[in-house]
C-alpha atoms as a PDB file:
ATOM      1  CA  UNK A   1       6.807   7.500  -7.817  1.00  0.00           C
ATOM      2  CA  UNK A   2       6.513  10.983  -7.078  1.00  0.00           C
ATOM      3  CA  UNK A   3       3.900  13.611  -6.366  1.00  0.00           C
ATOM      4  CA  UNK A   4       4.991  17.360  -5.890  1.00  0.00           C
ATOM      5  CA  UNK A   5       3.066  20.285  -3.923  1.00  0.00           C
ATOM      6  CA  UNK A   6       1.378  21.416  -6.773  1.00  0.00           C
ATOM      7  CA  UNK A   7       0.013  17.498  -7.465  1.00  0.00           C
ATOM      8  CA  UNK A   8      -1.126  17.760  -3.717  1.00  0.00           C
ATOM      9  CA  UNK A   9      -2.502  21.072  -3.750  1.00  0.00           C
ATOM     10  CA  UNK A  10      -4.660  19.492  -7.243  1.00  0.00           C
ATOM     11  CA  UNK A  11      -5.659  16.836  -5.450  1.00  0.00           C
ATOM     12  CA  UNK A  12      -6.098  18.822  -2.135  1.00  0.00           C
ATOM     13  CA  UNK A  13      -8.717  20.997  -4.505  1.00  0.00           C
ATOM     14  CA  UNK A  14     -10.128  17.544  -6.176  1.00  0.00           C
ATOM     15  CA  UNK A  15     -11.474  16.622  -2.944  1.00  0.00           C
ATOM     16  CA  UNK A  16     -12.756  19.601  -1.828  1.00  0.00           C
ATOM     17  CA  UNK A  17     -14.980  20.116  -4.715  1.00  0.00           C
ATOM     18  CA  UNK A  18     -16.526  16.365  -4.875  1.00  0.00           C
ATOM     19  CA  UNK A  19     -17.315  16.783  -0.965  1.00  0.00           C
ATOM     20  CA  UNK A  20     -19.347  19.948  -1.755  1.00  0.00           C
ATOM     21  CA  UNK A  21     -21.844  17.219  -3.702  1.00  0.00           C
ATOM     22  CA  UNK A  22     -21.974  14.794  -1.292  1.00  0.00           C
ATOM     23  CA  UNK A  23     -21.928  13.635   2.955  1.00  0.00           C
ATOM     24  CA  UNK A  24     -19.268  11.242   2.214  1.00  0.00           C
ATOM     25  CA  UNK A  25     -15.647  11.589   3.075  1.00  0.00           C
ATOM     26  CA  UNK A  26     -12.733  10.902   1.310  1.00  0.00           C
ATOM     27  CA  UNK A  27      -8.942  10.113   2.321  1.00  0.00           C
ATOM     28  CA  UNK A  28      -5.993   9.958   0.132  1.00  0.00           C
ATOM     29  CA  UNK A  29      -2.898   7.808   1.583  1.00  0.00           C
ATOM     30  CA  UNK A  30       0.653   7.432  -0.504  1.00  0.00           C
ATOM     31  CA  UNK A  31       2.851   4.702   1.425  1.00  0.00           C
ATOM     32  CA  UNK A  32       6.261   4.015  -0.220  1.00  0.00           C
ATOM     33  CA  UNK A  33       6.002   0.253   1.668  1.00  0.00           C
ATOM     34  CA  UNK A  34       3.385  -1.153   4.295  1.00  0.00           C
ATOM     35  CA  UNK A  35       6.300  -3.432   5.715  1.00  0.00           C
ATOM     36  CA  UNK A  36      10.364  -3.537   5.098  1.00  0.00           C
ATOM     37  CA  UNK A  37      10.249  -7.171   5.009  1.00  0.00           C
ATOM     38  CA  UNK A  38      13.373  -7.796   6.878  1.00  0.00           C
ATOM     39  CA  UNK A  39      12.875 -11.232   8.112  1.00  0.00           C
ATOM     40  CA  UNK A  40      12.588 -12.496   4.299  1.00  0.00           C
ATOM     41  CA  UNK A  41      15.690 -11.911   3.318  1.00  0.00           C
ATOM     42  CA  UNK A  42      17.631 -12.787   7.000  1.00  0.00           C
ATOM     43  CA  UNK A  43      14.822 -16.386   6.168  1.00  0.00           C
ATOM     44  CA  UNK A  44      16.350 -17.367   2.980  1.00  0.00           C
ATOM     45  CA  UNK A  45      20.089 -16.305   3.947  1.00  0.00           C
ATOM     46  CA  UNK A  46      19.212 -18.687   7.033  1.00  0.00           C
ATOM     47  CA  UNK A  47      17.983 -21.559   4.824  1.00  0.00           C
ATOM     48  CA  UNK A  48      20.814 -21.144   1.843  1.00  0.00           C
ATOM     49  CA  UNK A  49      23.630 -21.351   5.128  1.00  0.00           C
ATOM     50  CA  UNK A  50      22.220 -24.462   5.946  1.00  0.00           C
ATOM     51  CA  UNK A  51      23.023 -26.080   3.002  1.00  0.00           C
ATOM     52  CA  UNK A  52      26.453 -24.823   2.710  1.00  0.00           C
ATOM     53  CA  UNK A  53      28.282 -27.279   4.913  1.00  0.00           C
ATOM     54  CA  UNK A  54      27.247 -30.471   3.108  1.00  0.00           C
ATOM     55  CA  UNK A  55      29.423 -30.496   0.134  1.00  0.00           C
ATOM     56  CA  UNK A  56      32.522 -29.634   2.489  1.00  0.00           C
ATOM     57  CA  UNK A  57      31.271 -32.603   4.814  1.00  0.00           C
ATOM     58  CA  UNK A  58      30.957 -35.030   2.423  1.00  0.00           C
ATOM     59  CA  UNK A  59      33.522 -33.615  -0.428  1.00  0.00           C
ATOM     60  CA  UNK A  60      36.808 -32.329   1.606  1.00  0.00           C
ATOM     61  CA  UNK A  61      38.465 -32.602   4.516  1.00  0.00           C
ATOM     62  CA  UNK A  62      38.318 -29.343   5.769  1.00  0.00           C
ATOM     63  CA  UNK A  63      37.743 -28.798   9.583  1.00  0.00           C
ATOM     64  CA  UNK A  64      34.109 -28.586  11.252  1.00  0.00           C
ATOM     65  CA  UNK A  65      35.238 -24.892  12.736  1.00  0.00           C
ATOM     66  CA  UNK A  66      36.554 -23.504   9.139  1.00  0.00           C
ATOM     67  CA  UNK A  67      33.282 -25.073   7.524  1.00  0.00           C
ATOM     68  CA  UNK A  68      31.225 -22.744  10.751  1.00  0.00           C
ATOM     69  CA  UNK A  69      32.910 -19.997   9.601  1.00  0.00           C
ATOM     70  CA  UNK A  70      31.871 -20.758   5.727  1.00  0.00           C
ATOM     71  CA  UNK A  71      28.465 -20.972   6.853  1.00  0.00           C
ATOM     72  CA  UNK A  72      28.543 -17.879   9.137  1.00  0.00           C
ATOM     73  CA  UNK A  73      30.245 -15.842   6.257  1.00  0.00           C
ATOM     74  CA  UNK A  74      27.550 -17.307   3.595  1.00  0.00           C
ATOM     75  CA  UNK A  75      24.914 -16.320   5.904  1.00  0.00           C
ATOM     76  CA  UNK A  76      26.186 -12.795   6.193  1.00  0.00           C
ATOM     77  CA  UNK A  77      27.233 -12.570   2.825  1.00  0.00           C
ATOM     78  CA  UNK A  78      23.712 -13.418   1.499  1.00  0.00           C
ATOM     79  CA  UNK A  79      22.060 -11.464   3.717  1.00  0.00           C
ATOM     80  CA  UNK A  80      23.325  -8.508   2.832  1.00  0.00           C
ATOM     81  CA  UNK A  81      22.809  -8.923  -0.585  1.00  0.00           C
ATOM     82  CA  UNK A  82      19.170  -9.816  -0.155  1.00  0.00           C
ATOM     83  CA  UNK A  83      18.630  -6.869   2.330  1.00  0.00           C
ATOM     84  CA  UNK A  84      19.049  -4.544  -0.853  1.00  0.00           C
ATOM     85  CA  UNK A  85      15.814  -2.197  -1.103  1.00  0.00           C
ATOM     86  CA  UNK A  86      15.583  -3.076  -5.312  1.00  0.00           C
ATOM     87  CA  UNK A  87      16.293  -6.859  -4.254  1.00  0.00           C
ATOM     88  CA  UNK A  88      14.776  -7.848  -0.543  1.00  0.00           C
ATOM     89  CA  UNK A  89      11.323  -7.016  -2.208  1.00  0.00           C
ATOM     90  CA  UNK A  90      12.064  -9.698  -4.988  1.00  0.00           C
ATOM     91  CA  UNK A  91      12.252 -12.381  -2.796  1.00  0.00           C
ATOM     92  CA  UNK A  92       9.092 -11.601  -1.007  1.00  0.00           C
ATOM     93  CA  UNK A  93       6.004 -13.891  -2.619  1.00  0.00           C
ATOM     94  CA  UNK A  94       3.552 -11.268  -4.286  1.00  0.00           C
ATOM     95  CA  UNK A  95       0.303 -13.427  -1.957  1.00  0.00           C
ATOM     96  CA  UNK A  96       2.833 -11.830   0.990  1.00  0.00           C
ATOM     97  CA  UNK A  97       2.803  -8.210  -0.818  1.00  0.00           C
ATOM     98  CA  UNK A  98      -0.671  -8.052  -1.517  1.00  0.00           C
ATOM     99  CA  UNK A  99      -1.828  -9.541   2.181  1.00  0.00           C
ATOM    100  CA  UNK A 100       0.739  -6.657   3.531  1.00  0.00           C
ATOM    101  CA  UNK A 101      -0.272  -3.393   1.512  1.00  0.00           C
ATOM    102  CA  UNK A 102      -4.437  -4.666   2.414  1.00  0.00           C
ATOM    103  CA  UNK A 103      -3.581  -4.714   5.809  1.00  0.00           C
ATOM    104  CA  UNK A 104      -1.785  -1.553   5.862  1.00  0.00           C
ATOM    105  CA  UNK A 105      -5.194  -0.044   4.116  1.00  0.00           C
ATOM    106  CA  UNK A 106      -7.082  -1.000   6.678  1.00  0.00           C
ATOM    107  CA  UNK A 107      -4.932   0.046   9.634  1.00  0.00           C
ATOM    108  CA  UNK A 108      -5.003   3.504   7.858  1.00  0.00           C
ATOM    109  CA  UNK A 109      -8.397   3.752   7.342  1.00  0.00           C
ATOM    110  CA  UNK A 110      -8.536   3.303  11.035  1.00  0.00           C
ATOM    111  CA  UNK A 111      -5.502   5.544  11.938  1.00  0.00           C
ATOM    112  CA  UNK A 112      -7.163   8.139  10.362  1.00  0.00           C
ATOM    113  CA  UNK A 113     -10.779   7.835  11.881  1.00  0.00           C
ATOM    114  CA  UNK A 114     -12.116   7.328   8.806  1.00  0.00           C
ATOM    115  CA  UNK A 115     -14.648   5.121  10.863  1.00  0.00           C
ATOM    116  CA  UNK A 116     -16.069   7.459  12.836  1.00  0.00           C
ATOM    117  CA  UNK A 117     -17.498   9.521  10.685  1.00  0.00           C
ATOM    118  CA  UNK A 118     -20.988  10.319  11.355  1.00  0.00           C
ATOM    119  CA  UNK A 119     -23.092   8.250   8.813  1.00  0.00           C
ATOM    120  CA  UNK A 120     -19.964   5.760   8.398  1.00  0.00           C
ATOM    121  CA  UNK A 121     -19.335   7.042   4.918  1.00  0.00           C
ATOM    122  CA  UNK A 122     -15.515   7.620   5.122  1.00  0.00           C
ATOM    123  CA  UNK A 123     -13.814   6.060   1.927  1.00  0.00           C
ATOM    124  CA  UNK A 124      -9.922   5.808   1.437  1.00  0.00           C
ATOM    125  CA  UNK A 125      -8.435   5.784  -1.635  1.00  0.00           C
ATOM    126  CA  UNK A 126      -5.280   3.530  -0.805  1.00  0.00           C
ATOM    127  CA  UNK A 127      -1.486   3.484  -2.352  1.00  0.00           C
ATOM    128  CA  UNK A 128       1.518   0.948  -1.608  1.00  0.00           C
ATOM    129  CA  UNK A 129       4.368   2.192  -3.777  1.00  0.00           C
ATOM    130  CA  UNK A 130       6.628  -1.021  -3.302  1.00  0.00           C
ATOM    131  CA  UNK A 131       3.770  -3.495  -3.346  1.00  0.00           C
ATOM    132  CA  UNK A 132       2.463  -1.911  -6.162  1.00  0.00           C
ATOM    133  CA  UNK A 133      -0.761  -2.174  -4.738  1.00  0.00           C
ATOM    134  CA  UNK A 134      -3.984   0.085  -4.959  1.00  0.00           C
ATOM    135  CA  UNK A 135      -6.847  -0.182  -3.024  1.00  0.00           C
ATOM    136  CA  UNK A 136     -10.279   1.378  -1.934  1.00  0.00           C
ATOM    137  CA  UNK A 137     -11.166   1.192   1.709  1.00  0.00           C
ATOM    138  CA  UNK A 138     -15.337   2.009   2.086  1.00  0.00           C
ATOM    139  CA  UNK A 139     -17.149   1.937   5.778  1.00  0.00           C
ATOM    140  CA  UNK A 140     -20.366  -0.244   6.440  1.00  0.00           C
ATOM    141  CA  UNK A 141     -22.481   2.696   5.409  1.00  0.00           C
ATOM    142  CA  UNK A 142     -21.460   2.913   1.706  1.00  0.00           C
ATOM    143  CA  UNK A 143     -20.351  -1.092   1.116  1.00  0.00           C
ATOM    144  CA  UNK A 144     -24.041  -1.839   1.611  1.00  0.00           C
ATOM    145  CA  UNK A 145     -25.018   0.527  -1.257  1.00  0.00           C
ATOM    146  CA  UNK A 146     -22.179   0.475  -3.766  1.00  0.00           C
ATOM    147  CA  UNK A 147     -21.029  -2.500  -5.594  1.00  0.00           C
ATOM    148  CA  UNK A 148     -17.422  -3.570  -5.810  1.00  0.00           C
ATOM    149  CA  UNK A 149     -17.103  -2.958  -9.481  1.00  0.00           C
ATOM    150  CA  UNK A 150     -17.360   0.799  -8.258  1.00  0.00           C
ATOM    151  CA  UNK A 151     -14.286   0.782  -6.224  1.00  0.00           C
ATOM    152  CA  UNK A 152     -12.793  -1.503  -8.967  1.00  0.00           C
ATOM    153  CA  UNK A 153     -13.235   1.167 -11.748  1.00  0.00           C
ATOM    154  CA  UNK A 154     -11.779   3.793  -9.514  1.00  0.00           C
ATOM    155  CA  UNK A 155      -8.707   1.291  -8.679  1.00  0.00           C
ATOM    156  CA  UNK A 156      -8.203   0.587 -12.569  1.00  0.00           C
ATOM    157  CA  UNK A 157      -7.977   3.914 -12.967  1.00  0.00           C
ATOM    158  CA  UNK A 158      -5.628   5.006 -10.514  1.00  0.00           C
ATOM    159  CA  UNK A 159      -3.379   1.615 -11.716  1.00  0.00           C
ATOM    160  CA  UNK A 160      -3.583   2.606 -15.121  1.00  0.00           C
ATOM    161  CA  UNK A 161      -2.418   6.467 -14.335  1.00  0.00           C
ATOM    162  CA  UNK A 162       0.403   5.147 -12.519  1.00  0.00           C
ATOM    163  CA  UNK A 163       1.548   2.923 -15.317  1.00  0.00           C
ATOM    164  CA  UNK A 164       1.752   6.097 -17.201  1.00  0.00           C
ATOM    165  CA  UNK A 165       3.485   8.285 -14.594  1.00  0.00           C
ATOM    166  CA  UNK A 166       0.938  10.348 -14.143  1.00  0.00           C
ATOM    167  CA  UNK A 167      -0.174   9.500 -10.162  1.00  0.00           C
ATOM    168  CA  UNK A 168      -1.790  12.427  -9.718  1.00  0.00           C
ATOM    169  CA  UNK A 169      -3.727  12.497 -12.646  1.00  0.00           C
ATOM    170  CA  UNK A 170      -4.974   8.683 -11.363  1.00  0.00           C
ATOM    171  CA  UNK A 171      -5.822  10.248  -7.635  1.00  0.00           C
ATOM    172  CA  UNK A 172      -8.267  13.055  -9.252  1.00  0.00           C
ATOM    173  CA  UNK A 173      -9.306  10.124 -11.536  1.00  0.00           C
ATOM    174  CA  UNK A 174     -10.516   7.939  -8.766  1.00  0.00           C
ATOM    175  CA  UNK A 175     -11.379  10.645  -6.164  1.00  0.00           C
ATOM    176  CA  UNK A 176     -13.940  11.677  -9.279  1.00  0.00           C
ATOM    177  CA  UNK A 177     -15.256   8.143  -9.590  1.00  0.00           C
ATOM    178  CA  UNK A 178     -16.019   7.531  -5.911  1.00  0.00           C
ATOM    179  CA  UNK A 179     -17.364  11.078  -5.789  1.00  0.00           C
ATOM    180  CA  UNK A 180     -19.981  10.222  -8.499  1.00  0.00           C
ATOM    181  CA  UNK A 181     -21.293   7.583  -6.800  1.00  0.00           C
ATOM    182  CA  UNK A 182     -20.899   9.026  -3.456  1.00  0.00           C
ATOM    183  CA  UNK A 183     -23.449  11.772  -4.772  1.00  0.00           C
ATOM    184  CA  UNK A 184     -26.030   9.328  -5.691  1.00  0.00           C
ATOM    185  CA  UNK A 185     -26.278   7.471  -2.652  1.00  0.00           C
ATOM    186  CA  UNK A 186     -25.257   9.699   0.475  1.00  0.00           C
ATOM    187  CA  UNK A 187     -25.950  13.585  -1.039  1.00  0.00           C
ATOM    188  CA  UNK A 188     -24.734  16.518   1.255  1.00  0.00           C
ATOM    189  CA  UNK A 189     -27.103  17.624   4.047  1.00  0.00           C
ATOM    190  CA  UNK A 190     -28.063  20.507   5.152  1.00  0.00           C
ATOM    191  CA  UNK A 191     -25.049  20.964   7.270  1.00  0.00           C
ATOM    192  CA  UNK A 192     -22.364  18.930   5.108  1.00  0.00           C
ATOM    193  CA  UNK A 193     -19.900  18.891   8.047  1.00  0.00           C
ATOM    194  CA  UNK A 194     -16.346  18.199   7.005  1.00  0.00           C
ATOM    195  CA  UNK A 195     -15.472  15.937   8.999  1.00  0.00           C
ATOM    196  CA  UNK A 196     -11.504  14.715   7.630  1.00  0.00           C
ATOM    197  CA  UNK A 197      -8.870  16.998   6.218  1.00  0.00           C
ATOM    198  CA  UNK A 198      -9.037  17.061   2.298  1.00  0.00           C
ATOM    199  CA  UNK A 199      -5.546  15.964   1.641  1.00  0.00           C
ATOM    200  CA  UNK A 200      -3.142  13.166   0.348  1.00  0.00           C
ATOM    201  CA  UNK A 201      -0.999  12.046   3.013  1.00  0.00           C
ATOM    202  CA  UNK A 202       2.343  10.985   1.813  1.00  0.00           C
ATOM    203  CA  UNK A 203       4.191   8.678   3.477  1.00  0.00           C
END
């Protein structure tokens, strides 16, 4: 999935103009993985090896050192295989995808102070290429005043902009749906400090 300078400097421009209309603050983060999943693959090499030696045990009379060296060569040979970028994140259970990419939205809400904004009204709008997970991230201040189904919507969107190749189009999308509702509840003071770059980091 790809997003060029001129999908940034749109969605640079998106931001900008829903922050005029509101206090709130709003992050963009594109992550091409929240983990490389290494150990899963080096797991199931481990636990495939293990298994090798028994029909050689039981089935031929082949030496205990030449059947080690089957093993260590199955082990290595599977390995590498599963260490593939287009297979290692097949093997991983989606539960262990989804639990990854949240967990990487939260340490980058955090990572980028989103937190610490003044009336807690930082929202991230949250992307996990490999995962193929979306997420918004919303402080204390606006969670207490804006359903779920808000952040939902805006995720739908985004997902279903994606589907089409069109990410950009589905960052503008949801940047305009929390904006909306952003406006309603937490409407620019008289200062209307910006307090976060208005960007998309890509990662």
């Amino acid at each position: 999935m790809h997003i060029g300078p001129d999908d940034q400097k749109h969605i640079t421009e998106m931001i900008r103009a829903t922050e005029k209309k509101t206090s709130g603050e709003i992050f963009c983060v594109m992550t091409q993985a929240s983990s490389d999943y290494r150990l899963v693959p080096v797991a199931w090499a481990a636990i495939i090896a293990l298994f090798v030696p028994l029909p050689l045990l039981f089935f031929t009379n082949i030496a205990s050192t030449t059947i080690y060296l089957f093993q260590l060569v199955a082990f290595l040979m599977v390995a590498l295989v599963l260490l593939l970028p287009t297979v290692r994140f097949l093997m991983v259970p989606r539960r262990v995808l989804r639990n990854r990419a949240s967990l990487e939205a939260q340490r980058q809400f955090a990572a980028h102070g989103l937190h610490r904004t003044e009336a807690r009204t930082g929202v991230l709008i949250f992307v996990s290429v490999a995962e193929r997970h979306v997420e918004v991230v919303a402080d204390v201040g606006i969670a207490a005043k804006v359903s779920q189904e808000v952040w939902d919507r805006a995720v739908k969107a985004l997902v279903q902009a994606i589907k089409n190749d069109r990410p950009a189009d589905g960052f503008v999308e949801a940047i305009r749906i929390c904006g909306e509702v952003l406006a309603e509840h937490f409407p620019p003071d008289a200062i209307n400090r910006n307090e976060q770059p208005d960007k998309l980091v890509v990662m």
